[in-house]
N, C-alpha and C. Protein backbone atom coordinates (compact mmCIF):
# COMPACT_ATOMS: atom_id res chain seq x y z
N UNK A 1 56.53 104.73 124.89
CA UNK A 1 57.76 104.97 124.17
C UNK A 1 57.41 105.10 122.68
N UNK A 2 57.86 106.25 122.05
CA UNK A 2 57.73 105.98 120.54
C UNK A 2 58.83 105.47 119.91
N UNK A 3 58.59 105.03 118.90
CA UNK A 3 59.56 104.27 118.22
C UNK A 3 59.43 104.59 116.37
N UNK A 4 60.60 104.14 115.71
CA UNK A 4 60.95 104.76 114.83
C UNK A 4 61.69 103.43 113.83
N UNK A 5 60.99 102.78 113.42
CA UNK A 5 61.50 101.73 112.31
C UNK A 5 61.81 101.79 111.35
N UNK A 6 63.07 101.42 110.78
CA UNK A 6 63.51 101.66 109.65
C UNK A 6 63.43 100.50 109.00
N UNK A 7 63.16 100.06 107.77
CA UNK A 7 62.53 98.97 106.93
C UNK A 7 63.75 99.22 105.33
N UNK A 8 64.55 98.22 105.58
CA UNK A 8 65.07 98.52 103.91
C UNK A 8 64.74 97.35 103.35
N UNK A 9 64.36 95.87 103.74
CA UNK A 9 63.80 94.96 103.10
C UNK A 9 62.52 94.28 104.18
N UNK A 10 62.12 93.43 103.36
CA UNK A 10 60.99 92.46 104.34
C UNK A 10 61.04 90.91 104.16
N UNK A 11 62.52 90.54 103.48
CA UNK A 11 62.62 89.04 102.33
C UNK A 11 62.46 87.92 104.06
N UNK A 12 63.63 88.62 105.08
CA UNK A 12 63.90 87.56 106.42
C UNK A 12 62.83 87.95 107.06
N UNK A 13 62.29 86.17 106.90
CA UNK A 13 60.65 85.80 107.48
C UNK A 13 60.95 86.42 108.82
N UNK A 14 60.00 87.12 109.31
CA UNK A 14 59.59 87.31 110.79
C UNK A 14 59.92 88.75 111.35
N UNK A 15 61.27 89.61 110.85
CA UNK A 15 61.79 89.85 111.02
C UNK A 15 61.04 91.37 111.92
N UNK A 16 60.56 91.40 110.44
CA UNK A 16 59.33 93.02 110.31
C UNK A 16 58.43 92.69 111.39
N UNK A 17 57.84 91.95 111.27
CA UNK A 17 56.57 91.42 112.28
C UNK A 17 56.77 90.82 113.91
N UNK A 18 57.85 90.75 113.20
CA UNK A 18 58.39 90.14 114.85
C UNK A 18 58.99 91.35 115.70
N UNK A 19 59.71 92.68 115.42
CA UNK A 19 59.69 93.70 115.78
C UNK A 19 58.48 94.39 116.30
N UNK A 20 57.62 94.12 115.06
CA UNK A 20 56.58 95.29 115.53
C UNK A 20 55.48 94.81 116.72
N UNK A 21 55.28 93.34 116.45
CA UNK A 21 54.85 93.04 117.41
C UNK A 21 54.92 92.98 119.12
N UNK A 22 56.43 92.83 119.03
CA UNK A 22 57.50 93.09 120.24
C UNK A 22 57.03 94.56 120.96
N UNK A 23 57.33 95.31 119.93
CA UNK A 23 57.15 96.86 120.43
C UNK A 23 55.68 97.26 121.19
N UNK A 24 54.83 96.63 119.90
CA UNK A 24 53.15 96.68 120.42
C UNK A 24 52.63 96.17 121.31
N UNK A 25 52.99 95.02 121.88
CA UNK A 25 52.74 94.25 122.77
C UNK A 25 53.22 95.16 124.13
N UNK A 26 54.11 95.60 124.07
CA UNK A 26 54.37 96.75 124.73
C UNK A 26 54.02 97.62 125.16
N UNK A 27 52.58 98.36 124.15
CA UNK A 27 51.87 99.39 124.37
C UNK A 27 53.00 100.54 123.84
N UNK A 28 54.04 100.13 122.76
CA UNK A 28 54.98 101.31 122.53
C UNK A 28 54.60 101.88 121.15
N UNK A 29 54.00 103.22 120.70
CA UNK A 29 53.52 104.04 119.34
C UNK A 29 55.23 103.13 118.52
N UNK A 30 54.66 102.93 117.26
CA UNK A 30 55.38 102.43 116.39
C UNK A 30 55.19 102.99 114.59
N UNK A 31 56.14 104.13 114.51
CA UNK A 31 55.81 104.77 112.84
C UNK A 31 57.16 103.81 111.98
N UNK A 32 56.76 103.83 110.67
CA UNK A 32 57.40 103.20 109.67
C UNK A 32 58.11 103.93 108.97
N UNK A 33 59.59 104.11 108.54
CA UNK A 33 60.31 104.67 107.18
C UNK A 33 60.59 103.61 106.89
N UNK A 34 60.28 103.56 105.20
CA UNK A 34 60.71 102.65 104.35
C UNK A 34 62.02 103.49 103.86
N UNK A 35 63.22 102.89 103.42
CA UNK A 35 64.18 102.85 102.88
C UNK A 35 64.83 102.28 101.55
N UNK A 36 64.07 101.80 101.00
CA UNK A 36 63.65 101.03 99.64
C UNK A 36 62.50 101.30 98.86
N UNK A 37 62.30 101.07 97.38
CA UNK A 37 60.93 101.64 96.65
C UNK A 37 60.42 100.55 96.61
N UNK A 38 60.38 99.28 96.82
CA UNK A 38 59.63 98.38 96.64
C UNK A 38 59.06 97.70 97.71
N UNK A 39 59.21 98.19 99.02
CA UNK A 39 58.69 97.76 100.16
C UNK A 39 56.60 98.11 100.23
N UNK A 40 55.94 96.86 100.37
CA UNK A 40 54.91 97.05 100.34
C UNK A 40 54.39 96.72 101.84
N UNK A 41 54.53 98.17 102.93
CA UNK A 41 54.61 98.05 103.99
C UNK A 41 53.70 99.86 104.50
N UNK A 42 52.95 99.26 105.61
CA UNK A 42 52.24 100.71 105.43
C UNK A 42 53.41 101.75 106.68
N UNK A 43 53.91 102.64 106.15
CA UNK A 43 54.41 103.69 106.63
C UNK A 43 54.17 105.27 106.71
N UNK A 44 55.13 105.98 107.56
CA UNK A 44 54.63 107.10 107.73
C UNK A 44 55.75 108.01 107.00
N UNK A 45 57.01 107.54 106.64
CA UNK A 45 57.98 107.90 106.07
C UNK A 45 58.77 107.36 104.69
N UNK A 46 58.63 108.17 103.90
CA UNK A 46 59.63 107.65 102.57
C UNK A 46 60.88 107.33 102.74
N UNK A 47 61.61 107.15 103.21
CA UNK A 47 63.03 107.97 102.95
C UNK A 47 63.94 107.48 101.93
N UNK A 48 63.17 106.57 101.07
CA UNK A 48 63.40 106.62 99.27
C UNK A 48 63.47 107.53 98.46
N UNK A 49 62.58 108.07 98.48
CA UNK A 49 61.64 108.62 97.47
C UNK A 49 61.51 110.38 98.12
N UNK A 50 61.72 110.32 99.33
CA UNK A 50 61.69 112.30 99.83
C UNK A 50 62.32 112.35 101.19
N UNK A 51 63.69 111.74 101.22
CA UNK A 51 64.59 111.97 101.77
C UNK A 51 64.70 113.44 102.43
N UNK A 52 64.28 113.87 101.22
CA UNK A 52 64.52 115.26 101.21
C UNK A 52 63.99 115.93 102.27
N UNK A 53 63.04 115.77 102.51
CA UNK A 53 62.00 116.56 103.13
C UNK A 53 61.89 116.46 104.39
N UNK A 54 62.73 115.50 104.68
CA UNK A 54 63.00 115.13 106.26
C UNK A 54 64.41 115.52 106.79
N UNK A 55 64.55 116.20 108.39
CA UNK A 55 65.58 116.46 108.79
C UNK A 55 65.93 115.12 109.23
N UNK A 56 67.34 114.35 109.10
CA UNK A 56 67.56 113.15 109.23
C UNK A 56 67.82 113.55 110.49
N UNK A 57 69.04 114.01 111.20
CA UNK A 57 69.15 114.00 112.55
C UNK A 57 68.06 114.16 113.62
N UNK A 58 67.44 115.20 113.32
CA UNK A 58 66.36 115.63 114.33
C UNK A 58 65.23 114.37 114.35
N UNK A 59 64.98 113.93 113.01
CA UNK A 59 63.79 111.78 113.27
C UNK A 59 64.63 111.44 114.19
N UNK A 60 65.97 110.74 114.13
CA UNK A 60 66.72 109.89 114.82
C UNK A 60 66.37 110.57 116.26
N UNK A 61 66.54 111.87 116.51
CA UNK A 61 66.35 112.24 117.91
C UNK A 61 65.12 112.32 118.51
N UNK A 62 64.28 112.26 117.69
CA UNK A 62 62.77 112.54 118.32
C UNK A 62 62.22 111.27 118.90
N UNK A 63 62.75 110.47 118.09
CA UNK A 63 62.18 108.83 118.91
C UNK A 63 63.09 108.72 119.96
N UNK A 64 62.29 107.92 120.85
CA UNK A 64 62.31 107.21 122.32
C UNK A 64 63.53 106.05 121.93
N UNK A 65 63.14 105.35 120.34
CA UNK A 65 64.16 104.33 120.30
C UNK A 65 63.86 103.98 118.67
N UNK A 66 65.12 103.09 117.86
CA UNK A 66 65.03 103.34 116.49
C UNK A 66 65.40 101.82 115.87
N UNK A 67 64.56 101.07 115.49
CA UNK A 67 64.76 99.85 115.04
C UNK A 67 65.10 100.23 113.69
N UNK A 68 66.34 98.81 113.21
CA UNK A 68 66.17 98.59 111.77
C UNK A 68 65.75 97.24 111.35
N UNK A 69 64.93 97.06 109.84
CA UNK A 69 64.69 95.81 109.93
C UNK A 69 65.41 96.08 108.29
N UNK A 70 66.47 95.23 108.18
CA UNK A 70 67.51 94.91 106.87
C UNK A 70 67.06 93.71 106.34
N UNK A 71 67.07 92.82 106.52
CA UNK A 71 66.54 91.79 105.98
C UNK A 71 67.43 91.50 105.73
N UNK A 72 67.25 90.86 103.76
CA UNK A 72 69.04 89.96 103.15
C UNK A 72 69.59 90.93 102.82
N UNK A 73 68.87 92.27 102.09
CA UNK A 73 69.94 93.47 101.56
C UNK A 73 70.84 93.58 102.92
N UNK A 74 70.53 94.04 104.07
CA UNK A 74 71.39 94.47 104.76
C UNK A 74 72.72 93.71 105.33
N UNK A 75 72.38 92.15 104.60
CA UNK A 75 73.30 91.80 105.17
C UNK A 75 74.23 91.88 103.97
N UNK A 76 73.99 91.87 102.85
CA UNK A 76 74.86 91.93 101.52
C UNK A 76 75.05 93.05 101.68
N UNK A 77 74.93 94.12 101.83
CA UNK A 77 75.58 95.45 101.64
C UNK A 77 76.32 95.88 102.73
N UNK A 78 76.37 95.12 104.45
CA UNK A 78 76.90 95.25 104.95
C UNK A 78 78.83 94.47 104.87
N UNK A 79 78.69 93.22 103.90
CA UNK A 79 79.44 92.56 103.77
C UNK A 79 80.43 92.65 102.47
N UNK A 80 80.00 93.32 101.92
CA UNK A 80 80.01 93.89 100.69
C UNK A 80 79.82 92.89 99.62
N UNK A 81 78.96 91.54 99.79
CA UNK A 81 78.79 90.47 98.90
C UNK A 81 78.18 90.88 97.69
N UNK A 82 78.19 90.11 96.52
CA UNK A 82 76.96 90.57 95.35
C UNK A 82 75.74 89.76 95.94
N UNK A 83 74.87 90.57 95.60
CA UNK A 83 73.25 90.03 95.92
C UNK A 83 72.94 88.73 94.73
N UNK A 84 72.61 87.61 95.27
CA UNK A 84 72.04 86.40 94.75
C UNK A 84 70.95 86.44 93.57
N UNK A 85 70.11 87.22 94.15
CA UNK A 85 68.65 87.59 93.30
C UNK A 85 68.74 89.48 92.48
N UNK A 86 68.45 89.58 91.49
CA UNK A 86 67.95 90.78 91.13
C UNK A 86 67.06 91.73 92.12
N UNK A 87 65.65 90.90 92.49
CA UNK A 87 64.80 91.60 93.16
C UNK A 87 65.48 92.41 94.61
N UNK A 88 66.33 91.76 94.67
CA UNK A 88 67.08 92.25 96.13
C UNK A 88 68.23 93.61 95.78
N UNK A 89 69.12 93.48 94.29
CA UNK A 89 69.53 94.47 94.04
C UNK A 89 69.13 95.99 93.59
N UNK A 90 69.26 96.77 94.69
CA UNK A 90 68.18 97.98 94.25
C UNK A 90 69.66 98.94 94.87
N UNK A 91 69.90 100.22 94.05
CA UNK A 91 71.13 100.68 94.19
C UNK A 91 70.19 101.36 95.59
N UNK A 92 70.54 101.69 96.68
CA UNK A 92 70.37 102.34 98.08
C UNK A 92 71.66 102.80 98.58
N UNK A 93 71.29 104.36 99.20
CA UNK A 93 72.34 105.02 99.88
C UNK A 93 72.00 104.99 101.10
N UNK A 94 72.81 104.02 102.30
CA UNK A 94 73.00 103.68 103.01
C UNK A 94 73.12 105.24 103.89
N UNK A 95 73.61 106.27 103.62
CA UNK A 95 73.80 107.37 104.40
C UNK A 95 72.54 107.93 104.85
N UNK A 96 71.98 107.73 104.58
CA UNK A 96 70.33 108.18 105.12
C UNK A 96 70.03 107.46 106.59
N UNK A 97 69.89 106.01 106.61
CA UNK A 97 70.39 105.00 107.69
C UNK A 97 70.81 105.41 108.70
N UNK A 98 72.37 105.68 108.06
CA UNK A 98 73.86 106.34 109.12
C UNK A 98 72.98 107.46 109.51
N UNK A 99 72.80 108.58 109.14
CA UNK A 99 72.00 109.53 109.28
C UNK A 99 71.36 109.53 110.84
N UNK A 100 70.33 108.67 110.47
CA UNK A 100 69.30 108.94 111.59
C UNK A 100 70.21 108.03 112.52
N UNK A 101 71.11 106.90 112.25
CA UNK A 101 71.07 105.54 113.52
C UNK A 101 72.15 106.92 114.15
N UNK A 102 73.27 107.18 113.88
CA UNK A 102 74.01 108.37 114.60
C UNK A 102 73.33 109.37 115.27
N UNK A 103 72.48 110.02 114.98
CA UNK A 103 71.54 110.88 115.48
C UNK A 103 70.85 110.47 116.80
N UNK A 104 70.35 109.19 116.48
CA UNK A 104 69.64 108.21 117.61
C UNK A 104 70.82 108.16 118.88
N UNK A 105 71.71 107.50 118.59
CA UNK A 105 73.03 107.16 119.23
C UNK A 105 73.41 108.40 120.49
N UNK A 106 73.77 109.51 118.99
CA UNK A 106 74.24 110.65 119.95
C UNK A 106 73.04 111.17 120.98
N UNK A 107 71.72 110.75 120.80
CA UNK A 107 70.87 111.67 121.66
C UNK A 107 70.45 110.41 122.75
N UNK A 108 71.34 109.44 123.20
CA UNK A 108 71.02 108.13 124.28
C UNK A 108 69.37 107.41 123.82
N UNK A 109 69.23 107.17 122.53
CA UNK A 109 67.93 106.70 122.27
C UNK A 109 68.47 105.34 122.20
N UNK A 110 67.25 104.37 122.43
CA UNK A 110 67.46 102.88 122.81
C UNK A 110 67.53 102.79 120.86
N UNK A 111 68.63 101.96 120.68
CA UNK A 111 68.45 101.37 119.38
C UNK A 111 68.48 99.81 119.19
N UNK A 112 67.52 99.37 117.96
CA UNK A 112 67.34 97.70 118.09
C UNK A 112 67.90 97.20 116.72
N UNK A 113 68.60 96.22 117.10
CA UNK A 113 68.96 95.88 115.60
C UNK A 113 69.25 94.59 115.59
N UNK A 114 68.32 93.58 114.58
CA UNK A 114 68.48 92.36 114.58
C UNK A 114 69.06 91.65 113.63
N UNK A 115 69.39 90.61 113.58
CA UNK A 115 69.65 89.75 112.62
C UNK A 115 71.25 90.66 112.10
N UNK A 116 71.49 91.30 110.39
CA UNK A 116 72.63 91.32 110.37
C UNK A 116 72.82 92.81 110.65
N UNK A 117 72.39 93.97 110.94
CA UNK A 117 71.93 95.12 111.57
C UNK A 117 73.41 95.14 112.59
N UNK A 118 72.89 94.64 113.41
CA UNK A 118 74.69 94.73 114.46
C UNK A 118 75.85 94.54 113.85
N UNK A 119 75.77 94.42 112.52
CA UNK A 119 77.08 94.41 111.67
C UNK A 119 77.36 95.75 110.80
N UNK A 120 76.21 96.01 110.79
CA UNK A 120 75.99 97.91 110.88
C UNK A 120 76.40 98.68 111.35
N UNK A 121 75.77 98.51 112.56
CA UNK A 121 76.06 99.71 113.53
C UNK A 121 77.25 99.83 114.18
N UNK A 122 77.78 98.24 114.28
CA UNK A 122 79.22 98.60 114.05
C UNK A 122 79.72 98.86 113.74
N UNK A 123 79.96 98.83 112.04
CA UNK A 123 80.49 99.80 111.49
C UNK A 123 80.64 100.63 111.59
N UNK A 124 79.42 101.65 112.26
CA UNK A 124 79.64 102.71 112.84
C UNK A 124 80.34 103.14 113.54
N UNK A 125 80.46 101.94 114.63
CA UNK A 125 81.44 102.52 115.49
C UNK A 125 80.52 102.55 116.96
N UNK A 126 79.75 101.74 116.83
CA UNK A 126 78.80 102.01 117.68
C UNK A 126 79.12 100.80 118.78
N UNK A 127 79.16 99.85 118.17
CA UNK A 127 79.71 98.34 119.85
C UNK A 127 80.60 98.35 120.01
N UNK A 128 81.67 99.42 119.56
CA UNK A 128 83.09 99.10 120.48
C UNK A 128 83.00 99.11 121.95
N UNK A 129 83.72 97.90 122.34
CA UNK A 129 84.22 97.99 123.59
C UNK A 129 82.49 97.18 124.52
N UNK A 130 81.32 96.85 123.48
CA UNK A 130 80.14 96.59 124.02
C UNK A 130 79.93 95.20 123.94
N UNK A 131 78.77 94.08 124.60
CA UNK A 131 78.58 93.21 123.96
C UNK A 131 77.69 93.22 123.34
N UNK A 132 77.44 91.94 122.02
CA UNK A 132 76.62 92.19 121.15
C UNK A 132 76.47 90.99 120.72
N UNK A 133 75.52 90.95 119.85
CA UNK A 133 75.22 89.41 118.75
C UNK A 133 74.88 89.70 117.30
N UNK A 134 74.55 88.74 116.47
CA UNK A 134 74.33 88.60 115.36
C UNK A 134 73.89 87.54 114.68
N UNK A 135 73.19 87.85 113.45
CA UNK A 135 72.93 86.50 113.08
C UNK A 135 74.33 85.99 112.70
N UNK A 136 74.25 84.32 113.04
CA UNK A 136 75.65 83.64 112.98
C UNK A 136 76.18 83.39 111.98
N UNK A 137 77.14 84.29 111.33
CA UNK A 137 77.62 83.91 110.11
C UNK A 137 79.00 84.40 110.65
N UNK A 138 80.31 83.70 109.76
CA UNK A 138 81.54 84.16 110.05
C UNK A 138 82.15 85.83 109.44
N UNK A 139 81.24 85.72 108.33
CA UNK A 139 80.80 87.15 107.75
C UNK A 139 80.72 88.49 109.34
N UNK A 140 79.28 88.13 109.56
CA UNK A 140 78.99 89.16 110.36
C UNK A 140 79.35 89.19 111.77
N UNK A 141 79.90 87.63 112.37
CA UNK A 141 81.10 87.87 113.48
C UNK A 141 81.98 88.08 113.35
N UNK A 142 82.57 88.26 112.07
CA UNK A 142 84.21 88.94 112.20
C UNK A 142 83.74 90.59 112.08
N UNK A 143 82.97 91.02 111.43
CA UNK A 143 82.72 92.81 110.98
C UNK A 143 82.63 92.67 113.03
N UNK A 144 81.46 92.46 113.62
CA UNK A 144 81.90 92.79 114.99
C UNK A 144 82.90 92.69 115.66
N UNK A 145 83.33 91.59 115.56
CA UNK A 145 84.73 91.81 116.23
C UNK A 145 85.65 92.85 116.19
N UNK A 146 85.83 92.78 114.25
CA UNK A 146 86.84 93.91 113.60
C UNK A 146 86.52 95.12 114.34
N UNK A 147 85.55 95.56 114.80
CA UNK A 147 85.03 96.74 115.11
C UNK A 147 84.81 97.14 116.63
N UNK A 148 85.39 96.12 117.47
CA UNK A 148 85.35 96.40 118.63
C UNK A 148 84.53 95.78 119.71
N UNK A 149 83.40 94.94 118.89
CA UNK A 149 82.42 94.26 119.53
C UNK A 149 82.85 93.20 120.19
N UNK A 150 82.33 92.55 121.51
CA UNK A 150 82.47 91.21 121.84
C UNK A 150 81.36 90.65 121.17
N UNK A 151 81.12 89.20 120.54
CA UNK A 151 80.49 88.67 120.16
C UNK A 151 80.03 88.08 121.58
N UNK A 152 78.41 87.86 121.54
CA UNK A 152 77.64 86.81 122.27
C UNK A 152 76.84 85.80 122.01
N UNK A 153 76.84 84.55 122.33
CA UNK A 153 76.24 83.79 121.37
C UNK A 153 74.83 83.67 121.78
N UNK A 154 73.73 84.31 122.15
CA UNK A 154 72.41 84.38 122.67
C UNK A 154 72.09 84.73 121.47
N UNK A 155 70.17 84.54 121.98
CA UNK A 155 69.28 84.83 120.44
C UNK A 155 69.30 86.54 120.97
N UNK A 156 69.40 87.30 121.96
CA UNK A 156 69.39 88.67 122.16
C UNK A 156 70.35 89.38 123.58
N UNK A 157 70.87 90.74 122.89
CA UNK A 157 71.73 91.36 124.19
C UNK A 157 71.68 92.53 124.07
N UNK A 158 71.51 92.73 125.40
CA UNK A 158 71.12 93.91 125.87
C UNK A 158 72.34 94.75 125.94
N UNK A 159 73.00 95.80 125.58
CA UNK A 159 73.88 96.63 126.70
C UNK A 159 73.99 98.07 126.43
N UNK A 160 73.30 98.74 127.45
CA UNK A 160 72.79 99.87 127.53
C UNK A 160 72.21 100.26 126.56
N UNK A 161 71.63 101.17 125.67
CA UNK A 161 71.23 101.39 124.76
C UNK A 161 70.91 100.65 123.78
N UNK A 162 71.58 99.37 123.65
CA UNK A 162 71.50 98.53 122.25
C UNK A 162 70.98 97.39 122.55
N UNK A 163 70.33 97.00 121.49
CA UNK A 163 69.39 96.01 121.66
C UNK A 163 69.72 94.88 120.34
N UNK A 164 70.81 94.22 120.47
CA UNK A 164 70.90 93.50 119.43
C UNK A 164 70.72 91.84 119.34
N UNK A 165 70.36 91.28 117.79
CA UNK A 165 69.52 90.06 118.28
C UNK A 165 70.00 89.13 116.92
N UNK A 166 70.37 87.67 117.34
CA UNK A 166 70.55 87.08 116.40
C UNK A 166 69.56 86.67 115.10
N UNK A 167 68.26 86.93 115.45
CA UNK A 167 67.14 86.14 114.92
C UNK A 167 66.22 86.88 115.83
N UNK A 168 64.96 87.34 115.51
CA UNK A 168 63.58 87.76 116.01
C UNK A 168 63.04 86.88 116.65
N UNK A 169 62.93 87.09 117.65
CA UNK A 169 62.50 86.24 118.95
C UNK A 169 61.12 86.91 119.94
N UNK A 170 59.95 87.64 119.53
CA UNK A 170 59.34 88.30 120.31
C UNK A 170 59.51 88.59 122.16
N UNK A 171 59.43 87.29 122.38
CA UNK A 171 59.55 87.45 124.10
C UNK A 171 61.22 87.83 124.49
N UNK A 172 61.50 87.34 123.30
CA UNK A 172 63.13 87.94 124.21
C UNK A 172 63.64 89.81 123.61
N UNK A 173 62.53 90.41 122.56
CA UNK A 173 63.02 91.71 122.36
C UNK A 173 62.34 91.94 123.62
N UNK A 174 60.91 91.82 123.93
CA UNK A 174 60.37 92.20 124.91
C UNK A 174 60.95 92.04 126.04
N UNK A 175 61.72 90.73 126.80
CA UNK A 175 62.79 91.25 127.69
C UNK A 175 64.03 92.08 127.61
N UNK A 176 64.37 92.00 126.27
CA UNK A 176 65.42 93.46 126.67
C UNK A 176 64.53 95.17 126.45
N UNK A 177 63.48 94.97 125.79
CA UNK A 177 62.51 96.39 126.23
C UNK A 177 62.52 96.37 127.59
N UNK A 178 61.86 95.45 127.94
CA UNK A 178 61.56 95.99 129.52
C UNK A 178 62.64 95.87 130.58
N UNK A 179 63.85 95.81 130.03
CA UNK A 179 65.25 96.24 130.87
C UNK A 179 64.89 97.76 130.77
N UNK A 180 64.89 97.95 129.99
CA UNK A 180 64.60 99.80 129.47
C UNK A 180 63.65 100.58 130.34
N UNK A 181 62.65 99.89 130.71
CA UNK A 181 61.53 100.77 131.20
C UNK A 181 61.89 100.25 132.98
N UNK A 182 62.51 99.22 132.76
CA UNK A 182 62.79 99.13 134.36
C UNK A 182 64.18 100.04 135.04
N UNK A 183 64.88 100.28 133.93
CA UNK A 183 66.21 101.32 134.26
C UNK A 183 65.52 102.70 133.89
N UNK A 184 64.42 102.76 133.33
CA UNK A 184 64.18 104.38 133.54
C UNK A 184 62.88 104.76 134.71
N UNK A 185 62.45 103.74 135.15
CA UNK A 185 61.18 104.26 136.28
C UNK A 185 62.29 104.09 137.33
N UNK A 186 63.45 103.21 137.43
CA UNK A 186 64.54 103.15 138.44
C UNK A 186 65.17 105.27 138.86
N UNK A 187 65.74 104.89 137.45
CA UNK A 187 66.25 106.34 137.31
C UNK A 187 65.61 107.54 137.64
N UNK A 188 64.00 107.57 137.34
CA UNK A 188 62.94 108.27 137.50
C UNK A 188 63.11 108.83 138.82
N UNK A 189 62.89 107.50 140.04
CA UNK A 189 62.58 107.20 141.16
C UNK A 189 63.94 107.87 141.84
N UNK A 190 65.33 107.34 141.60
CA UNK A 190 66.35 107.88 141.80
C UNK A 190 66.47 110.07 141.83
N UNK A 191 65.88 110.57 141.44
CA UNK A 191 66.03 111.48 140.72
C UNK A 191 64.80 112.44 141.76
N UNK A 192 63.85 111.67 142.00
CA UNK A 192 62.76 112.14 143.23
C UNK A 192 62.71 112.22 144.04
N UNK A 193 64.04 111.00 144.69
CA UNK A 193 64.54 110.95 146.02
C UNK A 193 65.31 112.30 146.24
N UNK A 194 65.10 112.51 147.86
CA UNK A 194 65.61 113.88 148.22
C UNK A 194 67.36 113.18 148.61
């Protein structure tokens, strides 16, 4: 499976590493867009700095599946709080994000999103009517709710496509990955049968 990480901070310990490891452990190709200029993270994509140069929809569709790792920005900009620290305030256009996570969405790509990320993609419009989690704040369980989500109180949940997680947990992204690969060698198999 390839995969497609989006990085707008690295401040929430584990977060980055605990993704990528998840994925790798996996045996799943894993490329990097940074989304911030100050991320000191080795990647294969700007999308700071040459946005430009990339078709946003067509990334989102080319991966197998599309993690974000937000860190604290994402949860302040999802909430619309002021940021605590300077180093964390960096003006970012969030539409780049929307961009590819919609793109992903519309083309049935597995998307992962931990910590405050599911308060995102809701926004989007993306867990209505789904279940989901988050990191536990009354902040980012009411944006799900508001938006259609059932809240779940697990460290991770699976439902169909989405992969959302209160906190980075390696063995438990890796059990909702391998829901994925067990509903598509299913499907595979389904599909061969006469």
């Amino acid at each position: 499976m390839r995969c497609l990480l989006l990085v707008l901070d690295l401040s929430w310990k584990g977060e980055y590493a605990g993704v990528v490891q998840a994925l790798r452990e996996l045996r799943n190709d894993v490329d990097v867009a940074v989304l911030a200029p100050d991320l000191n993270v080795n990647h294969r994509y700007d999308l700071y700095i040459e946005m430009h140069r990339y078709d946003l929809e067509k990334l989102g569709a080319d991966y197998d599946a599309v993690g974000i790792v937000g860190g604290y920005r994402m949860y302040y900009l999802v909430t619309g709080k002021r940021f605590p620290r300077r180093s964390l305030e960096i003006k970012l256009d969030l539409s780049t994000l929307e961009r590819i996570i919609l793109a992903a969405a519309k083309n049935d790509r597995l998307i992962i999103a931990p910590a405050a990320a599911p308060a995102f993609i809701a926004k989007l419009g993306l867990l209505r009517g789904r279940k989901a989690t988050v990191y536990p704040t009354t902040d980012l369980i009411r944006i799900l709710e508001e938006n259609g989500a059932t809240f779940i109180n697990k460290t991770a949940v699976r439902d169909e496509n989405y992969v959302t997680m209160k906190r980075v947990e390696v063995d438990e992204l890796k059990r909702c990955l391998a829901e994925n690969v067990a509903e598509t060698s299913a499907s595979e198999i389904r599909q061969k049968t006469p």
